[in-house]
PDB file of N, CA and C in Angstrom:
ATOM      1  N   UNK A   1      -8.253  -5.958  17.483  1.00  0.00           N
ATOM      2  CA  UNK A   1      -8.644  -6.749  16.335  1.00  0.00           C
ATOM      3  C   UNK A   1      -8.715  -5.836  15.105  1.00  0.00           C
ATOM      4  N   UNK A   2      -8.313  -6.170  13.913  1.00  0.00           N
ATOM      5  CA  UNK A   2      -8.082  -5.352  12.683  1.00  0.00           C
ATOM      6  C   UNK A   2      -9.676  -5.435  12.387  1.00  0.00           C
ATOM      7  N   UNK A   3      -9.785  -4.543  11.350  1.00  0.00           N
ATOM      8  CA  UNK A   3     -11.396  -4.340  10.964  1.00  0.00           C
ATOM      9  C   UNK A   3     -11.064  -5.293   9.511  1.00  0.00           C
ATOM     10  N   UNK A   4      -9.912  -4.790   8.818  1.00  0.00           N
ATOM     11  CA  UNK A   4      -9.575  -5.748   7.500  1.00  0.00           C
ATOM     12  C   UNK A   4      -8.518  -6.769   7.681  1.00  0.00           C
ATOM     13  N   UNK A   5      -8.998  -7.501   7.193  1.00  0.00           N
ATOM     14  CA  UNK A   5      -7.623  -8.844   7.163  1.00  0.00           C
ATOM     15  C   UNK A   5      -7.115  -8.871   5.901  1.00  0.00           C
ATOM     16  N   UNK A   6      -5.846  -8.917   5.533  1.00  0.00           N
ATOM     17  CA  UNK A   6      -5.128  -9.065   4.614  1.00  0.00           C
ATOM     18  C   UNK A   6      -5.605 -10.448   3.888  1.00  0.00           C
ATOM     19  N   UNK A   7      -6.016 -10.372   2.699  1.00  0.00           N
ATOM     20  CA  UNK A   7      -6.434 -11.446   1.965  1.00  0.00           C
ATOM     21  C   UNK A   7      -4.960 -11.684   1.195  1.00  0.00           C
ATOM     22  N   UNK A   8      -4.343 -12.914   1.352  1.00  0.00           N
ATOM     23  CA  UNK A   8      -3.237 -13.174   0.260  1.00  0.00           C
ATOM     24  C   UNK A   8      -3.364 -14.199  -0.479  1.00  0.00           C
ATOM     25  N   UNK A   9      -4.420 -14.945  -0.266  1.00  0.00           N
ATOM     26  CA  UNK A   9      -4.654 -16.104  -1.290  1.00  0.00           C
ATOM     27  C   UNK A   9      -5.810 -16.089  -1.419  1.00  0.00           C
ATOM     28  N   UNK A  10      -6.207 -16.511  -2.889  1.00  0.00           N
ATOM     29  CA  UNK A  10      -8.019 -15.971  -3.375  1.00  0.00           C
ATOM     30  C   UNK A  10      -8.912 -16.949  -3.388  1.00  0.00           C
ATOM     31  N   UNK A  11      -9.812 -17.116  -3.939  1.00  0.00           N
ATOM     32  CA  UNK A  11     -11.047 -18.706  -3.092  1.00  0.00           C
ATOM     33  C   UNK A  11     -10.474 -18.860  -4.479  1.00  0.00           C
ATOM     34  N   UNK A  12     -10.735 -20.547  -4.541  1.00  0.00           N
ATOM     35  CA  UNK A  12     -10.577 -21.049  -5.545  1.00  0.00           C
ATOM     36  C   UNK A  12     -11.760 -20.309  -7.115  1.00  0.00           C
ATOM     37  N   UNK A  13     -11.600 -20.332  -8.409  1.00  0.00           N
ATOM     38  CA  UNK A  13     -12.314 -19.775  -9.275  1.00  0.00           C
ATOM     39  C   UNK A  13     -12.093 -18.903  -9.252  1.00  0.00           C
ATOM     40  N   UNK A  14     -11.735 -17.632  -8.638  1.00  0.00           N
ATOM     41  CA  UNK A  14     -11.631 -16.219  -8.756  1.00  0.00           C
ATOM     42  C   UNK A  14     -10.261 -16.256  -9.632  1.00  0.00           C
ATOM     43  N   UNK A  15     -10.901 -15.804 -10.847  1.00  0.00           N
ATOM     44  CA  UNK A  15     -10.016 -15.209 -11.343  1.00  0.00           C
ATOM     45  C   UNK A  15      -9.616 -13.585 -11.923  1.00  0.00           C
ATOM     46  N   UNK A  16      -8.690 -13.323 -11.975  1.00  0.00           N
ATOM     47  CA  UNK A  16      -8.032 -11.363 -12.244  1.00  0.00           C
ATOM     48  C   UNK A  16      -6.849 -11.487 -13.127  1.00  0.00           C
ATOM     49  N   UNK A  17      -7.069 -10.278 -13.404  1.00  0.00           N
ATOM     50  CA  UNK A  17      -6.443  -9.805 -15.013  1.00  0.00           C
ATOM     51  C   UNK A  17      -5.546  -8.301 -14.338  1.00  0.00           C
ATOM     52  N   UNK A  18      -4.276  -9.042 -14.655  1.00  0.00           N
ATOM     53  CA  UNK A  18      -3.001  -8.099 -13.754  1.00  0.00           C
ATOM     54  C   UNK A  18      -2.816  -7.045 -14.908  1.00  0.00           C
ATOM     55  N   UNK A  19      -2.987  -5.552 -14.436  1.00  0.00           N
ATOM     56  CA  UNK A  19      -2.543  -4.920 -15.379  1.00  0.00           C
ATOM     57  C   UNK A  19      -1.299  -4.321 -15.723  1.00  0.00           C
ATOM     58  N   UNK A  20      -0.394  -4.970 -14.260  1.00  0.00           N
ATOM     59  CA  UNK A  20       1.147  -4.494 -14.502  1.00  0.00           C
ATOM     60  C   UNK A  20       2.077  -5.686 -15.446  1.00  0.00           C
ATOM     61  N   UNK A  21       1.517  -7.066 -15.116  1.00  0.00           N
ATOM     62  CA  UNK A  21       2.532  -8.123 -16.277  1.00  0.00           C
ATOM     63  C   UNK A  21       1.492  -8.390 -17.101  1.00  0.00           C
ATOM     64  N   UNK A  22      -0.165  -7.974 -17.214  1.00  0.00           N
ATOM     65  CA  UNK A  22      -0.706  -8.581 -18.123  1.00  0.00           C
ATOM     66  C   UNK A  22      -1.184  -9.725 -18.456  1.00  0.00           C
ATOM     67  N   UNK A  23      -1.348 -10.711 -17.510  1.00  0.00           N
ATOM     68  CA  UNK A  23      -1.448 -11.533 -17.436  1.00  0.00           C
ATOM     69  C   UNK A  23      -2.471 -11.955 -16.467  1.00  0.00           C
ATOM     70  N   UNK A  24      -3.323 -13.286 -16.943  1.00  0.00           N
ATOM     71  CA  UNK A  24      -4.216 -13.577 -15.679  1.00  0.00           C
ATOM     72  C   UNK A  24      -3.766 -14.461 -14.839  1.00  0.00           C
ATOM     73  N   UNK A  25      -4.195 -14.622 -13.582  1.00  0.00           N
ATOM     74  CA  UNK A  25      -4.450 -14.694 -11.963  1.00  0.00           C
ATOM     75  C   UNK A  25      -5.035 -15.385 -11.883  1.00  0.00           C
ATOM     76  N   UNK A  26      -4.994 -16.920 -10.963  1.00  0.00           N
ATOM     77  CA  UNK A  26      -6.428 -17.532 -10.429  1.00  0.00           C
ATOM     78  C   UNK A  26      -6.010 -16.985  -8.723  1.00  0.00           C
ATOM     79  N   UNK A  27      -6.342 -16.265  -8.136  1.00  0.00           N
ATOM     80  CA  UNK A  27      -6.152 -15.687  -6.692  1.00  0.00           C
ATOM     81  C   UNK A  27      -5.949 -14.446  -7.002  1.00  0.00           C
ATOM     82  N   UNK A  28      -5.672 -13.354  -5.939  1.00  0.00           N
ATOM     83  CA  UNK A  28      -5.175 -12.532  -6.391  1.00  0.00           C
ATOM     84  C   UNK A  28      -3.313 -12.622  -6.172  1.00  0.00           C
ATOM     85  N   UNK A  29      -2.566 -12.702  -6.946  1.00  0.00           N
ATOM     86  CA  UNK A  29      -0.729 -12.501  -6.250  1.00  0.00           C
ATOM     87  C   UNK A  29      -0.602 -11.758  -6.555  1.00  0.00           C
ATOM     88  N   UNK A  30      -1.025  -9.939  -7.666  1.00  0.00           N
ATOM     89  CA  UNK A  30      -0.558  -8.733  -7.809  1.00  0.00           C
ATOM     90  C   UNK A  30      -1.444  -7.857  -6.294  1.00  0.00           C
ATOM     91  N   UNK A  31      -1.256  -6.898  -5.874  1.00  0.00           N
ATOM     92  CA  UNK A  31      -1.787  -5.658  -5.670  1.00  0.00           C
ATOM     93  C   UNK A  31      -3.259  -5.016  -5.681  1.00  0.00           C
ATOM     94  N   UNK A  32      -3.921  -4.911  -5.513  1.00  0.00           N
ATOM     95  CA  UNK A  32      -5.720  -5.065  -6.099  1.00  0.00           C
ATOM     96  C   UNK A  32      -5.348  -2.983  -6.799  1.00  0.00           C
ATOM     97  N   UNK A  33      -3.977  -2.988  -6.880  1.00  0.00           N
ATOM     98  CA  UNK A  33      -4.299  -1.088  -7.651  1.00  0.00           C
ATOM     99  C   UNK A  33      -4.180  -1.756  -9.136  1.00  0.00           C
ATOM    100  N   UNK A  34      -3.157  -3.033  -9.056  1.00  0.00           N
ATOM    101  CA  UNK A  34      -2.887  -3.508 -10.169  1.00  0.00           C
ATOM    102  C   UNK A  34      -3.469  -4.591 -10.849  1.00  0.00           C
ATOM    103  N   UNK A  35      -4.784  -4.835 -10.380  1.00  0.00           N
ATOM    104  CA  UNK A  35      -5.496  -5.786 -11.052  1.00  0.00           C
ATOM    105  C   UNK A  35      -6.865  -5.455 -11.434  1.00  0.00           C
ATOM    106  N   UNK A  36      -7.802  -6.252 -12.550  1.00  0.00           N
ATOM    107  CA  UNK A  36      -9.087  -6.075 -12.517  1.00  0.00           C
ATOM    108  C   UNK A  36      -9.573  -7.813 -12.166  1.00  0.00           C
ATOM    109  N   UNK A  37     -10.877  -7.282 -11.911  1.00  0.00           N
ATOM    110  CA  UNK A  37     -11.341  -8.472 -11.084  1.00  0.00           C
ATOM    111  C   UNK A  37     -12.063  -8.370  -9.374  1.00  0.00           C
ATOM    112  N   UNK A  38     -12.461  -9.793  -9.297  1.00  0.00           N
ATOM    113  CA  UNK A  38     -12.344 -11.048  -9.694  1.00  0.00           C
ATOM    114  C   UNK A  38     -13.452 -11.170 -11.124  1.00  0.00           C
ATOM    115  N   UNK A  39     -13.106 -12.474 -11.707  1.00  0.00           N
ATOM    116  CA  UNK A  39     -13.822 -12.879 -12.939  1.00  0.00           C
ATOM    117  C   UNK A  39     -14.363 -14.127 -12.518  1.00  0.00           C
ATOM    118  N   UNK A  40     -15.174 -14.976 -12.952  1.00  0.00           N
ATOM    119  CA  UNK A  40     -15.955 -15.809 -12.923  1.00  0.00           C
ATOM    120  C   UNK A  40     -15.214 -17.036 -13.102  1.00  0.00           C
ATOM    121  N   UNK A  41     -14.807 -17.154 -14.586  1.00  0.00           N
ATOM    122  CA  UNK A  41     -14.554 -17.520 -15.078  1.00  0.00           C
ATOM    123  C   UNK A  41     -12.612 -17.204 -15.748  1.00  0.00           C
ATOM    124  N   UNK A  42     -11.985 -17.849 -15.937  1.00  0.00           N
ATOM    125  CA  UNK A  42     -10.723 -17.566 -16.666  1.00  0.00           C
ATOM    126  C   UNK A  42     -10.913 -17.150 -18.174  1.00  0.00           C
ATOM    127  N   UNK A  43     -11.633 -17.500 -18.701  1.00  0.00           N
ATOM    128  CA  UNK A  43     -11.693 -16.443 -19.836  1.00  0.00           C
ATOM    129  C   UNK A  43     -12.095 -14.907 -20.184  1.00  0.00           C
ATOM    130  N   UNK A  44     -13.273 -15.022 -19.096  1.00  0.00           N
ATOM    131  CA  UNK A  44     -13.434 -13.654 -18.927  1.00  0.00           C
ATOM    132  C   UNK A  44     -12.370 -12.366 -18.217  1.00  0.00           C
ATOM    133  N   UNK A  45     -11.658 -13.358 -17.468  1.00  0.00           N
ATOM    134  CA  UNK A  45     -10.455 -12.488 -16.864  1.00  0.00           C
ATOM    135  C   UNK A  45      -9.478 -11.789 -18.148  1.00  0.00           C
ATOM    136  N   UNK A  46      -9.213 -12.881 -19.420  1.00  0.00           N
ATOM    137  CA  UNK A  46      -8.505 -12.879 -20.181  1.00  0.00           C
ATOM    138  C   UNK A  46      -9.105 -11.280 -21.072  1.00  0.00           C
ATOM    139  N   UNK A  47     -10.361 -11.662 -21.079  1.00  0.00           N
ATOM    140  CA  UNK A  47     -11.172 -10.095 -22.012  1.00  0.00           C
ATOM    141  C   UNK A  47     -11.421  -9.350 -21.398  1.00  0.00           C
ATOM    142  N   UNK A  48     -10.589  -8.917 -20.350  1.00  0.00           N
ATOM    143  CA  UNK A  48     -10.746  -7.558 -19.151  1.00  0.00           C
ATOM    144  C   UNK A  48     -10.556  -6.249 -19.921  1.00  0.00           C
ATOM    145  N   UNK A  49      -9.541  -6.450 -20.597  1.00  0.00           N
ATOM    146  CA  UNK A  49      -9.117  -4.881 -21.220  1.00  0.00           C
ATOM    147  C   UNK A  49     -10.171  -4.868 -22.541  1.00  0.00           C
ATOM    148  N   UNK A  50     -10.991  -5.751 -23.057  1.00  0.00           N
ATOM    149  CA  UNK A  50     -11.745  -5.563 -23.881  1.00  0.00           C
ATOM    150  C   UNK A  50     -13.519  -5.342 -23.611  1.00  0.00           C
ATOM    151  N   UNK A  51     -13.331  -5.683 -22.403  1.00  0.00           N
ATOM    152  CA  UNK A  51     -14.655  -5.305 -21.784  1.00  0.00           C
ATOM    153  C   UNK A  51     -14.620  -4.481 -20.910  1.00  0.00           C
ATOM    154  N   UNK A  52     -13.073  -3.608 -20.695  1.00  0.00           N
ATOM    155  CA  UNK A  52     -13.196  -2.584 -19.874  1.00  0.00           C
ATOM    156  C   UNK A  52     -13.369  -0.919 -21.111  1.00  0.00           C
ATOM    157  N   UNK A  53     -12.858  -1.494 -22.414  1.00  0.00           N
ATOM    158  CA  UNK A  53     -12.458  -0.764 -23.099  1.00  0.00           C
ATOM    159  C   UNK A  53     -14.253  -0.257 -23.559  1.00  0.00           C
ATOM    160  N   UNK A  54     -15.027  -1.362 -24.068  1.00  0.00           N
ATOM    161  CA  UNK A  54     -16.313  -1.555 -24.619  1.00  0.00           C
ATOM    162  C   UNK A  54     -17.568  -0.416 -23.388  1.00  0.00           C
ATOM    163  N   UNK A  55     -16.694  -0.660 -22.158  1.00  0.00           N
ATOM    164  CA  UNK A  55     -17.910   0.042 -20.575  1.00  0.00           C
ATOM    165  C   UNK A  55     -17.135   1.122 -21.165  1.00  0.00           C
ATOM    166  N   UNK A  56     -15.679   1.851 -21.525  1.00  0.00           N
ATOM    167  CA  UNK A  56     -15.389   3.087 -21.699  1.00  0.00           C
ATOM    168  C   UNK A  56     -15.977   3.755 -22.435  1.00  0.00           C
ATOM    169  N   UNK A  57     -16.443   3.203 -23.747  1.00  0.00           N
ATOM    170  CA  UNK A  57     -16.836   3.714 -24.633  1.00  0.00           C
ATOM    171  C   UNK A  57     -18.602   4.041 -24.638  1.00  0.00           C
ATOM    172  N   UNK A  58     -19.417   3.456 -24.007  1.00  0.00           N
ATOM    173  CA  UNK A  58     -20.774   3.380 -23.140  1.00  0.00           C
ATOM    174  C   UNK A  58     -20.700   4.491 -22.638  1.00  0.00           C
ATOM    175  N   UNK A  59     -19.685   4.509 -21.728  1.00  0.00           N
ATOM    176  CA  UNK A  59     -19.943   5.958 -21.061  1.00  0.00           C
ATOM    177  C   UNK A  59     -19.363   6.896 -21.235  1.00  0.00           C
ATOM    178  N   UNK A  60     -18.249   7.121 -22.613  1.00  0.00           N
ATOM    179  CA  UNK A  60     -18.324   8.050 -22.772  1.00  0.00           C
ATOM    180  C   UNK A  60     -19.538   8.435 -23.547  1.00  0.00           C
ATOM    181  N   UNK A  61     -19.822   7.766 -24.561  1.00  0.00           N
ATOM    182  CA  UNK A  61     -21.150   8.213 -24.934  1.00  0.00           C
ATOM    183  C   UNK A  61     -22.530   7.946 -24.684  1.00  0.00           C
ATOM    184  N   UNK A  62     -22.539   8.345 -23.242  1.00  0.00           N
ATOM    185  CA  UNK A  62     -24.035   7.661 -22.893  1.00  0.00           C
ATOM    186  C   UNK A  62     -24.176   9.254 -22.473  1.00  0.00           C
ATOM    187  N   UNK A  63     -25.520   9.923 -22.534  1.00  0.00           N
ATOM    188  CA  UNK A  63     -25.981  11.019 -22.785  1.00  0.00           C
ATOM    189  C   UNK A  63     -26.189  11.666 -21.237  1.00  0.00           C
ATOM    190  N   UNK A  64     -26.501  10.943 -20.213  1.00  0.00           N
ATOM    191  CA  UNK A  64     -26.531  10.719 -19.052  1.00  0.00           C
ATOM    192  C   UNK A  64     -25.921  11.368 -17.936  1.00  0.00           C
ATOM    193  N   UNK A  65     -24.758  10.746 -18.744  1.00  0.00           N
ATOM    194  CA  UNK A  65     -23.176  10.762 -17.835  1.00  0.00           C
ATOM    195  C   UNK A  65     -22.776  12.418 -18.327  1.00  0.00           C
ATOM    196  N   UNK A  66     -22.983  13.284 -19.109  1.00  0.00           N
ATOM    197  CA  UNK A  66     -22.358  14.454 -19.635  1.00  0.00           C
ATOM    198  C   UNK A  66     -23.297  15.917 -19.549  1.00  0.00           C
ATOM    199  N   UNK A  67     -22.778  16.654 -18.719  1.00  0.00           N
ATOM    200  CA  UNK A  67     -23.617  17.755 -18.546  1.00  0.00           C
ATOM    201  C   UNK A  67     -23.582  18.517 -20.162  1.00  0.00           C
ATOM    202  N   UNK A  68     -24.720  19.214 -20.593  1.00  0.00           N
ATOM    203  CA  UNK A  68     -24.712  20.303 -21.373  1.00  0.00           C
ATOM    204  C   UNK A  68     -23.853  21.008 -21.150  1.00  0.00           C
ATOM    205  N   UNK A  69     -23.033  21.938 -21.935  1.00  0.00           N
ATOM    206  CA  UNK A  69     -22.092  22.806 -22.127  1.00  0.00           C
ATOM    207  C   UNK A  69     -23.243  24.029 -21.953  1.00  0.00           C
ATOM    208  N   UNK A  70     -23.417  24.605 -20.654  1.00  0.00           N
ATOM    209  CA  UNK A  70     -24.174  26.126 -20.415  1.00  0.00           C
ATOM    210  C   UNK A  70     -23.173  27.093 -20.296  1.00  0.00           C
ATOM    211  N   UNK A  71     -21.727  27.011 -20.257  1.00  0.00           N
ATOM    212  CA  UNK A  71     -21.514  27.872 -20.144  1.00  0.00           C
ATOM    213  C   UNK A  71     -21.084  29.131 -21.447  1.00  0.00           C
ATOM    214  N   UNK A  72     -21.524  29.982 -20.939  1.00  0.00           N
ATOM    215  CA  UNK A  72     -21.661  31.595 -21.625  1.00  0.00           C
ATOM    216  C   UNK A  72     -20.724  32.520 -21.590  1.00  0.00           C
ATOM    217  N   UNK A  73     -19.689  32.768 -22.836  1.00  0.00           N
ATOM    218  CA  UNK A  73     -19.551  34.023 -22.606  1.00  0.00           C
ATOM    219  C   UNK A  73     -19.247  35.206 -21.777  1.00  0.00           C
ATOM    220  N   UNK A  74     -18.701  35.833 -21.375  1.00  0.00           N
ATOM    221  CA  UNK A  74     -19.010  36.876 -20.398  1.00  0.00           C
ATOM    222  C   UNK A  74     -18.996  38.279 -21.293  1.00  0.00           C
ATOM    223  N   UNK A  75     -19.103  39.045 -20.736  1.00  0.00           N
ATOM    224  CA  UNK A  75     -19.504  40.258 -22.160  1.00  0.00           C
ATOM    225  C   UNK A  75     -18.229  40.620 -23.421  1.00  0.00           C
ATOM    226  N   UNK A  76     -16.791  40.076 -22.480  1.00  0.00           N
ATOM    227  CA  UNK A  76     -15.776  40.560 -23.878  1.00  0.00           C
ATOM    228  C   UNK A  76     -15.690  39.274 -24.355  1.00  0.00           C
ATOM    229  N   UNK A  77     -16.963  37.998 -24.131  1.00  0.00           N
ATOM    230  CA  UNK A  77     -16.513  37.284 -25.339  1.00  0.00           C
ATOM    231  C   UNK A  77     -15.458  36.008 -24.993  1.00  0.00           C
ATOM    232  N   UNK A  78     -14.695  36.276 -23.511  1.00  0.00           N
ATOM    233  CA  UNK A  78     -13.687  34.992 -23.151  1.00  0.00           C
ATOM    234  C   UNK A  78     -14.823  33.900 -22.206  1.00  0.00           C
TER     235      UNK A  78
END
């Protein structure tokens, strides 16, 4: 018996935002390397790259996520 079963058709409502044609999905029919998702809703699938873009920017600047720069010098200076 497999531990995973190949999912090829998605519950109804799930929707994903394909990032190879760009386009949204109610199931999944791309790849899950090539999609984001699932979404709730179909509109929210539609603002994937804008709410993935908005979490990028959070963490790049969230103070948290970024070690201090300790490193020093060694005596000639590289």
């Amino acid at each position: 018996m497999a531990l995973f079963k190949k999912r090829t058709a998605g519950k109804p409502g799930e929707w994903f935002y394909c990032l190879e044609h760009k386009k949204v999905e109610e199931g999944p029919e791309c790849p899950a390397k090539d999609r984001f998702g699932p979404y709730g809703t179909r509109q929210e699938a539609q603002h994937a790259m804008e709410t993935a873009a908005e979490r990028n920017l959070q963490w790049e600047t969230d103070p948290k996520w970024h070690d201090k720069d300790t490193a020093q010098p060694d005596e000639e200076g590289t």
